[in-house]
PDB file of N, CA and C in Angstrom:
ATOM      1  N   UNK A   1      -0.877  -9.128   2.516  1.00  0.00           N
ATOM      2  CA  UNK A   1      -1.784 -10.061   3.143  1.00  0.00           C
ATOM      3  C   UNK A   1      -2.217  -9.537   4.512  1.00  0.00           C
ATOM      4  N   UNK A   2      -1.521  -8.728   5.391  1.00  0.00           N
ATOM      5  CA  UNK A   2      -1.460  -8.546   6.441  1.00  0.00           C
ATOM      6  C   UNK A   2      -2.662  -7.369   6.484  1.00  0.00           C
ATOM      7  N   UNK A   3      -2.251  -6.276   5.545  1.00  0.00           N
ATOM      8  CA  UNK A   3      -3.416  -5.549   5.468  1.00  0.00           C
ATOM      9  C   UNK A   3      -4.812  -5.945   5.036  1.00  0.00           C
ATOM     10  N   UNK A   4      -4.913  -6.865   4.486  1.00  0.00           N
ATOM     11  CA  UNK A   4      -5.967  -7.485   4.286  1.00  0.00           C
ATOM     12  C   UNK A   4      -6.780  -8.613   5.604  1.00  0.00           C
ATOM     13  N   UNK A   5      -6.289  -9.228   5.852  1.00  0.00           N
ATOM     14  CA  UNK A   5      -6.674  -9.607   7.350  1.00  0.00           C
ATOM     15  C   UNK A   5      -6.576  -7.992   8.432  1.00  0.00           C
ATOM     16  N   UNK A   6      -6.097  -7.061   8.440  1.00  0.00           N
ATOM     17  CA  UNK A   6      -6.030  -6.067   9.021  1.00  0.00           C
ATOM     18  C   UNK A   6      -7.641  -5.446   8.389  1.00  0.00           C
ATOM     19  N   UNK A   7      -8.053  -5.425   7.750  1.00  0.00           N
ATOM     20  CA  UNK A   7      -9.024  -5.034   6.830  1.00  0.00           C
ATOM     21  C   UNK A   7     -10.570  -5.408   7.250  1.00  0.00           C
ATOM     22  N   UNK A   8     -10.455  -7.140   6.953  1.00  0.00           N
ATOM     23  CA  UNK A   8     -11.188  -8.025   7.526  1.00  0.00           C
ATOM     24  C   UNK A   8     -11.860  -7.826   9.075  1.00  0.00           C
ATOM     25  N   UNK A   9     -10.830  -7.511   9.985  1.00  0.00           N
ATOM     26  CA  UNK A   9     -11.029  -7.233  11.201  1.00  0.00           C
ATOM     27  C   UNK A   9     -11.882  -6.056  11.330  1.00  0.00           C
ATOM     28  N   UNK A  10     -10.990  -5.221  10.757  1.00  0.00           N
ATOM     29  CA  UNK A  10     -12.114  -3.705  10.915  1.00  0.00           C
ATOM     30  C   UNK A  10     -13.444  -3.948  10.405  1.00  0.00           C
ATOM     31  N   UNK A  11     -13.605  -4.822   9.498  1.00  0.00           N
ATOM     32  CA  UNK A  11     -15.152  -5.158   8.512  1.00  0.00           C
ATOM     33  C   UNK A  11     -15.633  -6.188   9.562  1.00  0.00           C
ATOM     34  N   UNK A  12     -15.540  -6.700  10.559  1.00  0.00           N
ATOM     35  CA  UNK A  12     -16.484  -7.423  11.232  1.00  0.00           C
ATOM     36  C   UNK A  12     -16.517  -6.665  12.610  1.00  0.00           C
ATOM     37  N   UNK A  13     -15.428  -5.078  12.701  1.00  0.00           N
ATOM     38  CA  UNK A  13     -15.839  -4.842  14.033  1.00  0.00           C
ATOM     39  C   UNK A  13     -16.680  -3.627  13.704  1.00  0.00           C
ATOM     40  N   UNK A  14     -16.391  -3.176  12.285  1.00  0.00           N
ATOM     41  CA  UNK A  14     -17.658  -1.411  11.564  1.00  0.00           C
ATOM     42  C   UNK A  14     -17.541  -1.562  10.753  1.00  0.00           C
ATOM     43  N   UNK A  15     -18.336  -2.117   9.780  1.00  0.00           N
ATOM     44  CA  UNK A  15     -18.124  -2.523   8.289  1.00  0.00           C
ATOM     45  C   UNK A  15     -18.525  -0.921   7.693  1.00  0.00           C
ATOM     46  N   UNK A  16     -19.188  -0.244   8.134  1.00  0.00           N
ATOM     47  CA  UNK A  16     -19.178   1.250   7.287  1.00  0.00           C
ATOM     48  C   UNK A  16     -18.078   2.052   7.230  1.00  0.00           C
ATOM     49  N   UNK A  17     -17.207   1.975   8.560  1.00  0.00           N
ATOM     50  CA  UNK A  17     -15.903   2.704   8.498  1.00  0.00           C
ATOM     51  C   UNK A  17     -14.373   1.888   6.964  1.00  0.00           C
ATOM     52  N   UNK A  18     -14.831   0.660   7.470  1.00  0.00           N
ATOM     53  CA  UNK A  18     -14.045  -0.459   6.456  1.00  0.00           C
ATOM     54  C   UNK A  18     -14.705  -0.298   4.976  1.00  0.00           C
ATOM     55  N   UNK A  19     -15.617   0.008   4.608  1.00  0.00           N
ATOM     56  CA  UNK A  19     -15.667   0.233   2.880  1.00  0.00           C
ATOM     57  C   UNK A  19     -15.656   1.542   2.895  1.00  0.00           C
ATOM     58  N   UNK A  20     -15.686   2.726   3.449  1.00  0.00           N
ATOM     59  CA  UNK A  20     -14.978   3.874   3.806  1.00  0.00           C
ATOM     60  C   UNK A  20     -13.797   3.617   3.076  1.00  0.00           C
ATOM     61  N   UNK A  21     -13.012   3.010   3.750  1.00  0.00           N
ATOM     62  CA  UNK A  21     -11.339   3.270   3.916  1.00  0.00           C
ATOM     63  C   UNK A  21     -11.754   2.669   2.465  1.00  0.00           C
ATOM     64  N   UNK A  22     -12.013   1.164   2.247  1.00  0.00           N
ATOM     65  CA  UNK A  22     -12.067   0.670   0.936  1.00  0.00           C
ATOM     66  C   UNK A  22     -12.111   1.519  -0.519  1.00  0.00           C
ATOM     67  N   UNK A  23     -13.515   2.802  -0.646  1.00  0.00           N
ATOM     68  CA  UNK A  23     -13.344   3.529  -1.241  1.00  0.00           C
ATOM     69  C   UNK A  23     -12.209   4.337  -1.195  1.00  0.00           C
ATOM     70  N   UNK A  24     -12.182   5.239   0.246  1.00  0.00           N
ATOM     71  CA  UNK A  24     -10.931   6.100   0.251  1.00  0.00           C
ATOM     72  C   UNK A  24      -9.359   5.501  -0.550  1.00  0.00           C
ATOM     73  N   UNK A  25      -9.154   4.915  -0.225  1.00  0.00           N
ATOM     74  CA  UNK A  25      -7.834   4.094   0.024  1.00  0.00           C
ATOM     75  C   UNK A  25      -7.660   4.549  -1.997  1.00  0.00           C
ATOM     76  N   UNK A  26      -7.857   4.369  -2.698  1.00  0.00           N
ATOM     77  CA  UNK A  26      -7.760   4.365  -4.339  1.00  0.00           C
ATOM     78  C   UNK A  26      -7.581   6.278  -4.259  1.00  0.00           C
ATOM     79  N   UNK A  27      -8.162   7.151  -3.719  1.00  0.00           N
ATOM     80  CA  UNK A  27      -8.073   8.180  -3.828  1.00  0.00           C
ATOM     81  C   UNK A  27      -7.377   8.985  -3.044  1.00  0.00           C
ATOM     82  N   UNK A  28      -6.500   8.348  -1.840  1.00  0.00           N
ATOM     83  CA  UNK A  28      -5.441   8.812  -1.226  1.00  0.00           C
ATOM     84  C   UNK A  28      -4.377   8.700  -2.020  1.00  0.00           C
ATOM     85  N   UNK A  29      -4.425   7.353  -2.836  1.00  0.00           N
ATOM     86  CA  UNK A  29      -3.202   6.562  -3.478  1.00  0.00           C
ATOM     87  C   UNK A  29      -2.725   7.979  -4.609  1.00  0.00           C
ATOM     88  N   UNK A  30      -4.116   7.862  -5.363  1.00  0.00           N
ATOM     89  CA  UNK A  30      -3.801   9.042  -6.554  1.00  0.00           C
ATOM     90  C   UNK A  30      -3.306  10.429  -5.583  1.00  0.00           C
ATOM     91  N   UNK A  31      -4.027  11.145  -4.802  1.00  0.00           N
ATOM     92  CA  UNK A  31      -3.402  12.176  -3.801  1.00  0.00           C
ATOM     93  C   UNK A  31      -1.907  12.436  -3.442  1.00  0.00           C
ATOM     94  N   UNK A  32      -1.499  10.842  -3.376  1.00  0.00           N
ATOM     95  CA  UNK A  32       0.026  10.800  -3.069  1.00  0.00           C
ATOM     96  C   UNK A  32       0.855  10.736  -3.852  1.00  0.00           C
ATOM     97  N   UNK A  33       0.532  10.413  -5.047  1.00  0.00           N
ATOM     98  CA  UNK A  33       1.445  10.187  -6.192  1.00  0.00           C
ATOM     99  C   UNK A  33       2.114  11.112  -6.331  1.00  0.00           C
ATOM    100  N   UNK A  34       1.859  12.352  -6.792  1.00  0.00           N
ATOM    101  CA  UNK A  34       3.282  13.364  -6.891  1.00  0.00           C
ATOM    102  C   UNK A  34       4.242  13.543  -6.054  1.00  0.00           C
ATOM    103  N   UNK A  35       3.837  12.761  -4.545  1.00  0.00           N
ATOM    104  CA  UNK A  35       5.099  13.459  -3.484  1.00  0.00           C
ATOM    105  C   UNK A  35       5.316  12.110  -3.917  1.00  0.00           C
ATOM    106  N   UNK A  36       5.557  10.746  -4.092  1.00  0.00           N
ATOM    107  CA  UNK A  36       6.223   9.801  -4.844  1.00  0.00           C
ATOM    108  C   UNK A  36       7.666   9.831  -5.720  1.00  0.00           C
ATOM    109  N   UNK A  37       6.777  10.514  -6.875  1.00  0.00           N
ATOM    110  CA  UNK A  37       7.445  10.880  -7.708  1.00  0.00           C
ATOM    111  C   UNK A  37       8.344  11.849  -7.674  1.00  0.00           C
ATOM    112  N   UNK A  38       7.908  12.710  -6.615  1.00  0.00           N
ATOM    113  CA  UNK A  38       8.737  14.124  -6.239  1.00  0.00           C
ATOM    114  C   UNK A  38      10.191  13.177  -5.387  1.00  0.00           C
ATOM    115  N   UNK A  39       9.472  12.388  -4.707  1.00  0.00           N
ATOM    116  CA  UNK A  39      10.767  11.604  -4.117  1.00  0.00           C
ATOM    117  C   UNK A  39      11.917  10.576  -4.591  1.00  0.00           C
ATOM    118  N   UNK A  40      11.305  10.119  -5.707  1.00  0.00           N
ATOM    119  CA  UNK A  40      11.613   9.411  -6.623  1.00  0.00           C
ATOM    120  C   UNK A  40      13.209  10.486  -7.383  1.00  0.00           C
ATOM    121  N   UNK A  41      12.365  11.513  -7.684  1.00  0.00           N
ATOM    122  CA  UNK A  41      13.232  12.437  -8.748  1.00  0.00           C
ATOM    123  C   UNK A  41      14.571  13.238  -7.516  1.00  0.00           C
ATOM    124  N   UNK A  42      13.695  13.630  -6.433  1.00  0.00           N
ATOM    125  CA  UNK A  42      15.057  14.117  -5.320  1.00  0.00           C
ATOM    126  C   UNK A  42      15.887  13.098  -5.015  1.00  0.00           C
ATOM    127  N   UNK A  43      15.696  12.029  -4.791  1.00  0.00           N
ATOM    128  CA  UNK A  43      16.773  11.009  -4.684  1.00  0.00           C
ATOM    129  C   UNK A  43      17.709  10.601  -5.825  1.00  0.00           C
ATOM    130  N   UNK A  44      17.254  10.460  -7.064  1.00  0.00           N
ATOM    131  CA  UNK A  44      18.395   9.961  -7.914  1.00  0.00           C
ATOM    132  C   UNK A  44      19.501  11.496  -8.284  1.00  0.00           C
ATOM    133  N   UNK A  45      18.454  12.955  -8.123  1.00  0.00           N
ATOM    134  CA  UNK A  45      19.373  14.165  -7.936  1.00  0.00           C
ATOM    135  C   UNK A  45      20.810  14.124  -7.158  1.00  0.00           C
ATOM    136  N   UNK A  46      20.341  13.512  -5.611  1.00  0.00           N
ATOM    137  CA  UNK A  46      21.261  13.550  -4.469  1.00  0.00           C
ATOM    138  C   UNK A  46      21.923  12.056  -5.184  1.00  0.00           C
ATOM    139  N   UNK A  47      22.058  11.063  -5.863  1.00  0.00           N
ATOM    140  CA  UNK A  47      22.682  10.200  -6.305  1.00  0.00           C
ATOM    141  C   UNK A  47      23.615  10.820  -7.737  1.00  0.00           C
ATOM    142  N   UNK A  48      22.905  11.680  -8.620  1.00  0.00           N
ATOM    143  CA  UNK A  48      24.136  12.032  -9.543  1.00  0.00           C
ATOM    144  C   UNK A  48      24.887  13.426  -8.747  1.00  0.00           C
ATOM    145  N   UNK A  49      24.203  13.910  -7.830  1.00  0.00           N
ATOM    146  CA  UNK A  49      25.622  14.809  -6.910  1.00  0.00           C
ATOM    147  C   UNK A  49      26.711  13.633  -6.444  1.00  0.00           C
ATOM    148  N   UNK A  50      25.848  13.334  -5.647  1.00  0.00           N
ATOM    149  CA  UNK A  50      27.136  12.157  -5.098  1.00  0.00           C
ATOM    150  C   UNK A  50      28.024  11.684  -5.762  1.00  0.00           C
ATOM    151  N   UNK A  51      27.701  11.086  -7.095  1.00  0.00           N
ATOM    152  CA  UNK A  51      28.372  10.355  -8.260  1.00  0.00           C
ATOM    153  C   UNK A  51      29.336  11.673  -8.495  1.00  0.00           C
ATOM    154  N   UNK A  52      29.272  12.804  -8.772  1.00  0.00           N
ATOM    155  CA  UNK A  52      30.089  13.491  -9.505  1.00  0.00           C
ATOM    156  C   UNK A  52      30.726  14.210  -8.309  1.00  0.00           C
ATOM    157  N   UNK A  53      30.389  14.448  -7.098  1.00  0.00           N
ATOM    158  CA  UNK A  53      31.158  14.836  -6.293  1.00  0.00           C
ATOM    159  C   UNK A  53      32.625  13.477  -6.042  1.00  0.00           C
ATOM    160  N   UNK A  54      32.130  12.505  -5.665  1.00  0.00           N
ATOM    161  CA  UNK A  54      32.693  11.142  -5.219  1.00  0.00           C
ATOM    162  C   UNK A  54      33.778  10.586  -6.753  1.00  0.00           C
ATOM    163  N   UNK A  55      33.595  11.015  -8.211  1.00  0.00           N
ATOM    164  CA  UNK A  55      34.523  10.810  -9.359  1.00  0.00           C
ATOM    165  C   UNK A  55      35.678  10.984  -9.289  1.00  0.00           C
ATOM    166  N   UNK A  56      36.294  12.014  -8.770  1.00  0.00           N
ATOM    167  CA  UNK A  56      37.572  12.216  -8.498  1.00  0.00           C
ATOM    168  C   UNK A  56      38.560  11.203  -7.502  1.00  0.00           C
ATOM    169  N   UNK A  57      37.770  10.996  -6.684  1.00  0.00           N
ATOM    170  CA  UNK A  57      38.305  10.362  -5.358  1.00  0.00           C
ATOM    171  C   UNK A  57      38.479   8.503  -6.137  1.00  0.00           C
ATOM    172  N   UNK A  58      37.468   8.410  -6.450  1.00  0.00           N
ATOM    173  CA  UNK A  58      37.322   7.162  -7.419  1.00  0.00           C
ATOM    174  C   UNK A  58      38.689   6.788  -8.740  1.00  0.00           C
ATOM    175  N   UNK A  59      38.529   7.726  -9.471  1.00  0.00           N
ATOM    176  CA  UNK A  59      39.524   7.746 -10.055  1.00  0.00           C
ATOM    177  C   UNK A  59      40.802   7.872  -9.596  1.00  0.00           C
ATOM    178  N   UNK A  60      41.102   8.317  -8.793  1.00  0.00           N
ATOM    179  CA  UNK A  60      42.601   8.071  -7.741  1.00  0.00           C
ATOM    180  C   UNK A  60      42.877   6.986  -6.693  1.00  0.00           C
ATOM    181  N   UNK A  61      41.730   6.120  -7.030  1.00  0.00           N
ATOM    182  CA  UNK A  61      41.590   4.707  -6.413  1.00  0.00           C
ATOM    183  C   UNK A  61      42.659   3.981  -7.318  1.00  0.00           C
ATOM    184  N   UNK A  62      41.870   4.133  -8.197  1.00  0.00           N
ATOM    185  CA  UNK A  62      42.379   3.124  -9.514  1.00  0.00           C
ATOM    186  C   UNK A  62      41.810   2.275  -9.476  1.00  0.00           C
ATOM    187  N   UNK A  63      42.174   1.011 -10.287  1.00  0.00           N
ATOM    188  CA  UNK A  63      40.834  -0.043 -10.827  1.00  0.00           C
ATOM    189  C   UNK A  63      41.011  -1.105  -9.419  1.00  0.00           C
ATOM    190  N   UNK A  64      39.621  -1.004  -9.359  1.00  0.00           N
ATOM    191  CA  UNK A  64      39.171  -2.230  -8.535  1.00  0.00           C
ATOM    192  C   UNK A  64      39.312  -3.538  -8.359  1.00  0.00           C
ATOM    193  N   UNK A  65      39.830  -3.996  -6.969  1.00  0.00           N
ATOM    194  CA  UNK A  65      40.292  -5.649  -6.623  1.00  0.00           C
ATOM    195  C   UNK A  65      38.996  -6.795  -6.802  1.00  0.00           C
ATOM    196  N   UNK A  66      39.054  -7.520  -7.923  1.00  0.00           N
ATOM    197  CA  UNK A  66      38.096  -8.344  -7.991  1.00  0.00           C
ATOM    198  C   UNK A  66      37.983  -9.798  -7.096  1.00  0.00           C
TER     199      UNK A  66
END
């Protein structure tokens, strides 16, 4: 919502720069998508290291206090 009243503002202070961004804005989105996804995929990596580094230590816990 915020960007949209953020939006609004720019369209009553340069409405050519504001449907600018309007167009732009759909073709940055697609632009960005792979570093997304690239981030998406490096994070759950650094989550099954963790998991299999952190198994051992876990298992010498023993079962968990509910």
């Amino acid at each position: 919502m915020i960007k949209f009243l953020l939006w609004l503002i720019l369209f009553v202070l340069c409405w050519p720069l504001a449907v600018l961004a309007l167009v732009l804005y759909p073709i940055v989105w697609l632009l960005l998508l792979p570093f997304r996804l690239v981030g998406v995929v490096v994070e759950g990596v650094f989550a099954l290291l963790s998991g299999i580094i952190l198994f051992p230590a876990r298992l010498l816990r023993g079962p968990s206090r509910v």
